[in-house]
N, C-alpha and C. Protein backbone atom coordinates (compact mmCIF):
# COMPACT_ATOMS: atom_id res chain seq x y z
N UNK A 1 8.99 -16.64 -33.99
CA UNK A 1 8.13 -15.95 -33.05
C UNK A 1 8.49 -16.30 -31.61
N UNK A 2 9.26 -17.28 -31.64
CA UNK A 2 9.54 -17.77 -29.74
C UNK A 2 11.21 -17.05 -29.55
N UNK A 3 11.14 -15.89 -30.28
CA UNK A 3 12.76 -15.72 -30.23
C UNK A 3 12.41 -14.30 -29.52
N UNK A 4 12.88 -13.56 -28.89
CA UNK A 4 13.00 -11.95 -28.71
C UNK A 4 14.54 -11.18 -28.97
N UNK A 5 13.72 -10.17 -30.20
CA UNK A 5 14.95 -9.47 -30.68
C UNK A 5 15.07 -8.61 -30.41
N UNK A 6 16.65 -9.04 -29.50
CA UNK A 6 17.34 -7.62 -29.23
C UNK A 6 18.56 -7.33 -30.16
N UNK A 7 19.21 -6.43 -29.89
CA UNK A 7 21.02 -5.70 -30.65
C UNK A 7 21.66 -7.13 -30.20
N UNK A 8 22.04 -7.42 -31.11
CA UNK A 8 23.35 -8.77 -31.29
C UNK A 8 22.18 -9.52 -31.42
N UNK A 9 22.68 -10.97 -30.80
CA UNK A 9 21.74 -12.42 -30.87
C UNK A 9 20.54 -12.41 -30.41
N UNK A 10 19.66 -12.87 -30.90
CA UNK A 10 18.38 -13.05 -30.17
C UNK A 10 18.75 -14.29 -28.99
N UNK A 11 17.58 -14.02 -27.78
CA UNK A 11 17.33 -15.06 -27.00
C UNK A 11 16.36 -15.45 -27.12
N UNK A 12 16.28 -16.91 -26.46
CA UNK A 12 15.20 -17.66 -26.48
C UNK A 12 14.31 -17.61 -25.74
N UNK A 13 13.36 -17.11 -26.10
CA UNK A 13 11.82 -17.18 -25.34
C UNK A 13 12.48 -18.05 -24.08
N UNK A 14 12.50 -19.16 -23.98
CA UNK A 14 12.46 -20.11 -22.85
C UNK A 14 13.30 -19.50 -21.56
N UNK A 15 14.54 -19.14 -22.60
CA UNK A 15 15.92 -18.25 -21.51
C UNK A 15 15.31 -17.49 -20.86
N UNK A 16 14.29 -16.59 -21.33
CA UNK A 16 13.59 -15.15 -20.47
C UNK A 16 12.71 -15.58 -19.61
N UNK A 17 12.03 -16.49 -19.92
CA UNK A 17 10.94 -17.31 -18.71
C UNK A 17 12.17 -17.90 -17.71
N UNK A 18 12.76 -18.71 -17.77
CA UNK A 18 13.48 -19.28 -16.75
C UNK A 18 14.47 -17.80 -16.04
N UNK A 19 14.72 -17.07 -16.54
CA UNK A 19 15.60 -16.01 -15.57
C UNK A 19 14.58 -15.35 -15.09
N UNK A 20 13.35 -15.04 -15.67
CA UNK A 20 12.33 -14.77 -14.91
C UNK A 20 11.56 -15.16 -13.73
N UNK A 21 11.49 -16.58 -13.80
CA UNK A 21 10.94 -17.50 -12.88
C UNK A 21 11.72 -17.86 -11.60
N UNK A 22 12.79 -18.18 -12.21
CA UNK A 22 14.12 -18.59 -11.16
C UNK A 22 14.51 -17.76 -10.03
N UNK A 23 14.69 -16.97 -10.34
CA UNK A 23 15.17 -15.72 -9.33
C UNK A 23 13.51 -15.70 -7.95
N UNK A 24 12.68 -15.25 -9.00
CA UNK A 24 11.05 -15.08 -8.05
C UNK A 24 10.79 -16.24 -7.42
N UNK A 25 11.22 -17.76 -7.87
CA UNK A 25 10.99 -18.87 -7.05
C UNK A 25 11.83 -19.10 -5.52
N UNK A 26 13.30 -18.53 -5.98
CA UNK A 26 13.95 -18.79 -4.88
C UNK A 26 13.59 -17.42 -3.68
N UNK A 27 13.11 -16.15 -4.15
CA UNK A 27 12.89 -15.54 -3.20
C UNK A 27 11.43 -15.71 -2.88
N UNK A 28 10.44 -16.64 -3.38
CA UNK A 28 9.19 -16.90 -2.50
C UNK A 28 9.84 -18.09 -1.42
N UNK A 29 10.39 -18.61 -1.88
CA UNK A 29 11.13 -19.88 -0.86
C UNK A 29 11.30 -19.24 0.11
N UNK A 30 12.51 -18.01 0.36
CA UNK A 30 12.75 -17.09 1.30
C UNK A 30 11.75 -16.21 1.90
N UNK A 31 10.93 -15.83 1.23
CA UNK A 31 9.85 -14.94 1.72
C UNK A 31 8.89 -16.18 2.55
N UNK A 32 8.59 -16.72 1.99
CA UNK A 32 7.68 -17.68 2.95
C UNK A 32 8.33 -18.33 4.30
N UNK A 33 9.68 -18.55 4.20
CA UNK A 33 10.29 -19.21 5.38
C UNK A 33 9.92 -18.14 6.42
N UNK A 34 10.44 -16.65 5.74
CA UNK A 34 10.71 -15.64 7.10
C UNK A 34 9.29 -15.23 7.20
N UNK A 35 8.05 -14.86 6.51
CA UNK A 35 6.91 -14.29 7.42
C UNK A 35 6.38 -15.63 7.78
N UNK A 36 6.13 -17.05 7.36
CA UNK A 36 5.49 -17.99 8.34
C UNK A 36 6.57 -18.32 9.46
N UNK A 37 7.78 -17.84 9.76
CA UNK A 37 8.25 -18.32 10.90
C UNK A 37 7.88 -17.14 12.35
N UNK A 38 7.30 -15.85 11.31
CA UNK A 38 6.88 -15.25 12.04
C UNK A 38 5.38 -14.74 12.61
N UNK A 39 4.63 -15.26 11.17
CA UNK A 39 3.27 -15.63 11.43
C UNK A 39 2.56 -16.91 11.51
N UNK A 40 1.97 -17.37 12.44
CA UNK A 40 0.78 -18.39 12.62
C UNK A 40 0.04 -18.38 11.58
N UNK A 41 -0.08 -19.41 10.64
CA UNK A 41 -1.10 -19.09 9.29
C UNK A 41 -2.85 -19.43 10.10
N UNK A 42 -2.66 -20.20 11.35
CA UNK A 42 -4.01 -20.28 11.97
C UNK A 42 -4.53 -19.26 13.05
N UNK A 43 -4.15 -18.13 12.96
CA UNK A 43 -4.61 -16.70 13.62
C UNK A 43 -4.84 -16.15 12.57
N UNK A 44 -4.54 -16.07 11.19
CA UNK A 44 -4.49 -15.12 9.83
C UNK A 44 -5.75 -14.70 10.30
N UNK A 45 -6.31 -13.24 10.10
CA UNK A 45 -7.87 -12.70 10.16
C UNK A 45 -7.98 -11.58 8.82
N UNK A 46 -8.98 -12.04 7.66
CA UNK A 46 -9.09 -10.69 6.88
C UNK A 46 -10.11 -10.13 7.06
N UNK A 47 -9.86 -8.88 7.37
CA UNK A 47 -11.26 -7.74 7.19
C UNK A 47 -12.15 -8.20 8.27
N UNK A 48 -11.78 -9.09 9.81
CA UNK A 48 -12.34 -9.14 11.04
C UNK A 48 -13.01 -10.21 10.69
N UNK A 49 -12.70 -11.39 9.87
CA UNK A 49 -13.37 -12.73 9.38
C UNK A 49 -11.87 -13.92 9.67
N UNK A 50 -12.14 -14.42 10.58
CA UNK A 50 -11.36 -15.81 10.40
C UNK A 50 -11.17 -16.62 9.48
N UNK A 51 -9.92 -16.65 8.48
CA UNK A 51 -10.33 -17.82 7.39
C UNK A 51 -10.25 -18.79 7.81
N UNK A 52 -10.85 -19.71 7.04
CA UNK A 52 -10.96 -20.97 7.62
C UNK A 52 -10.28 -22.30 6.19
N UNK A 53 -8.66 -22.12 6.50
CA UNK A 53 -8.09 -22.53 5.79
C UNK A 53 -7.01 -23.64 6.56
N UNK A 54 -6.50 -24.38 5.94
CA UNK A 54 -5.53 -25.25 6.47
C UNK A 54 -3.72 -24.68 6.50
N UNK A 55 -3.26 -25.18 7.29
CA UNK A 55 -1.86 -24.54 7.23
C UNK A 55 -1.57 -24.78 5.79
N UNK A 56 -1.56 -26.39 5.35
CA UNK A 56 -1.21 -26.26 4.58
C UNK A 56 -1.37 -25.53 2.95
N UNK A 57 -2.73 -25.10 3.03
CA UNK A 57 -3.26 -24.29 2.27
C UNK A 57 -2.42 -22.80 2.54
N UNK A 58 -2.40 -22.16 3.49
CA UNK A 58 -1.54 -20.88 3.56
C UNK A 58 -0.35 -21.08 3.46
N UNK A 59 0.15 -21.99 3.43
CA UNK A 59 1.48 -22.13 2.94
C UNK A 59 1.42 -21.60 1.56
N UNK A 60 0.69 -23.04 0.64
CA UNK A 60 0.84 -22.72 -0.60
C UNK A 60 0.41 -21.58 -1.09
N UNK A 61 -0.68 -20.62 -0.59
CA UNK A 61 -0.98 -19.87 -1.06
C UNK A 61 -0.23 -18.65 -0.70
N UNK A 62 0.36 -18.86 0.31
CA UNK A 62 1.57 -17.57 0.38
C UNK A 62 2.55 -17.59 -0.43
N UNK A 63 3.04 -19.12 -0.86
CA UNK A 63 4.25 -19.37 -1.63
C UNK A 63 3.55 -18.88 -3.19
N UNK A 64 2.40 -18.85 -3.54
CA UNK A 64 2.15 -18.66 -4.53
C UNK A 64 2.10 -17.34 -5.17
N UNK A 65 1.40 -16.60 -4.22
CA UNK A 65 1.16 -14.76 -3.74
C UNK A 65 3.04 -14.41 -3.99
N UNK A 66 3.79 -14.83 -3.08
CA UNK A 66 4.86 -14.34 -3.21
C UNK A 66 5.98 -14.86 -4.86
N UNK A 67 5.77 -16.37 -5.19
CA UNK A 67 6.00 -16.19 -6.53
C UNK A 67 5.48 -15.36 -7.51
N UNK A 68 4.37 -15.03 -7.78
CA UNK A 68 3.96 -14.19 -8.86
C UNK A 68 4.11 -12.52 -8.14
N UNK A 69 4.51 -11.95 -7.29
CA UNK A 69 5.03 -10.64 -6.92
C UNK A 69 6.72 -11.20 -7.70
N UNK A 70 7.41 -11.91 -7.28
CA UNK A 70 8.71 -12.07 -7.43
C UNK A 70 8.64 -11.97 -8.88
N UNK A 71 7.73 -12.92 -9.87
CA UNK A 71 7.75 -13.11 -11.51
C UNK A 71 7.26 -11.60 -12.14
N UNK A 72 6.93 -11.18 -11.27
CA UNK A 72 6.46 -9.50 -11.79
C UNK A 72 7.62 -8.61 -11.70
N UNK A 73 8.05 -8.44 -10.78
CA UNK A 73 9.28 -7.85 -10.77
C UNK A 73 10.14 -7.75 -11.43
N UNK A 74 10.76 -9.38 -11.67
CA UNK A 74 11.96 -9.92 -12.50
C UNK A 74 10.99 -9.56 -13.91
N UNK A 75 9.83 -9.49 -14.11
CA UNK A 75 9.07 -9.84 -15.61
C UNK A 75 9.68 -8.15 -16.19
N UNK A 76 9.67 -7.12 -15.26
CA UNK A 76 9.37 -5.66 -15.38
C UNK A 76 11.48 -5.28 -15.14
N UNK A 77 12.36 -6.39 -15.05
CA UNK A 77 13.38 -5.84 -15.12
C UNK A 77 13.44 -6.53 -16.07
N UNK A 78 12.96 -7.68 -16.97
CA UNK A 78 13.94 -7.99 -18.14
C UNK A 78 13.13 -7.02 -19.07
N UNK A 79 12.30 -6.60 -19.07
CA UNK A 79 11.34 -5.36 -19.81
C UNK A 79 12.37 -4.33 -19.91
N UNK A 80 12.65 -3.67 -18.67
CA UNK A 80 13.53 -2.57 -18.94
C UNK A 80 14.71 -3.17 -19.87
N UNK A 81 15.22 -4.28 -19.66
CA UNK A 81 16.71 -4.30 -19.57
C UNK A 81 16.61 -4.71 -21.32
N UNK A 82 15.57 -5.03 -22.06
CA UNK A 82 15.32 -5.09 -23.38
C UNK A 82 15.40 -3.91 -24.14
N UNK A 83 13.85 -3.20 -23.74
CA UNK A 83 13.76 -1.84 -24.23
C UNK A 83 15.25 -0.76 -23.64
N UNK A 84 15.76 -1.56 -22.75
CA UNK A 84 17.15 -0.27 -22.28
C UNK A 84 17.84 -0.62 -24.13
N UNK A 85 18.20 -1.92 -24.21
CA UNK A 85 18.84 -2.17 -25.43
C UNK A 85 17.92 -1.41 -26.43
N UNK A 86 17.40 -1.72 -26.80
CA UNK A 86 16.70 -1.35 -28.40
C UNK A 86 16.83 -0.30 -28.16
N UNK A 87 16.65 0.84 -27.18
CA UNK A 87 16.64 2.12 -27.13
C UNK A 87 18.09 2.57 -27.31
N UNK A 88 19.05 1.91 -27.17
CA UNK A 88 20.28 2.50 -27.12
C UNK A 88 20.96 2.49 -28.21
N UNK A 89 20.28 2.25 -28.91
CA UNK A 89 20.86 1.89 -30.63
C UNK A 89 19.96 2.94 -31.66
């Protein structure tokens, strides 16, 4: 059950999480460098309310926001790139 079968060898559950993860980690790394070098996380305003958060809190929580956009993405290309296989057979 930790295996996913595709045409030829199965991979390992673990393999698909880590190509999943990997890729979305290094571009929240990147995404967070370039909008906090361009935004002040202590001006942030939602909906005309000041949050009242710590830098270091918007850090992480940007780095976090932008990992799980990145793990969605990569989650929705190894999706295709599965069902592309099984479908092609």
């Amino acid at each position: 059950m930790n295996k996913l079968e595709v045409t030829g060898p199965s991979v390992p559950f673990v393999r698909v999480v880590m190509v999943v993860l990997w890729p979305a980690f290094l571009m929240a790394c990147v995404s967070c460098g370039v909008i906090f070098s361009l935004v002040d996380p202590e001006e942030m305003v939602l909906l005309d309310h000041h949050i009242h958060l710590s830098s270091i809190g918007f850090y992480t929580l940007g780095f976090l926001v932008f990992w799980l956009l990145g793990s969605v993405a990569s989650s929705i290309t190894v999706l295709l790139m599965l069902t592309g296989r099984t479908a092609a057979t």
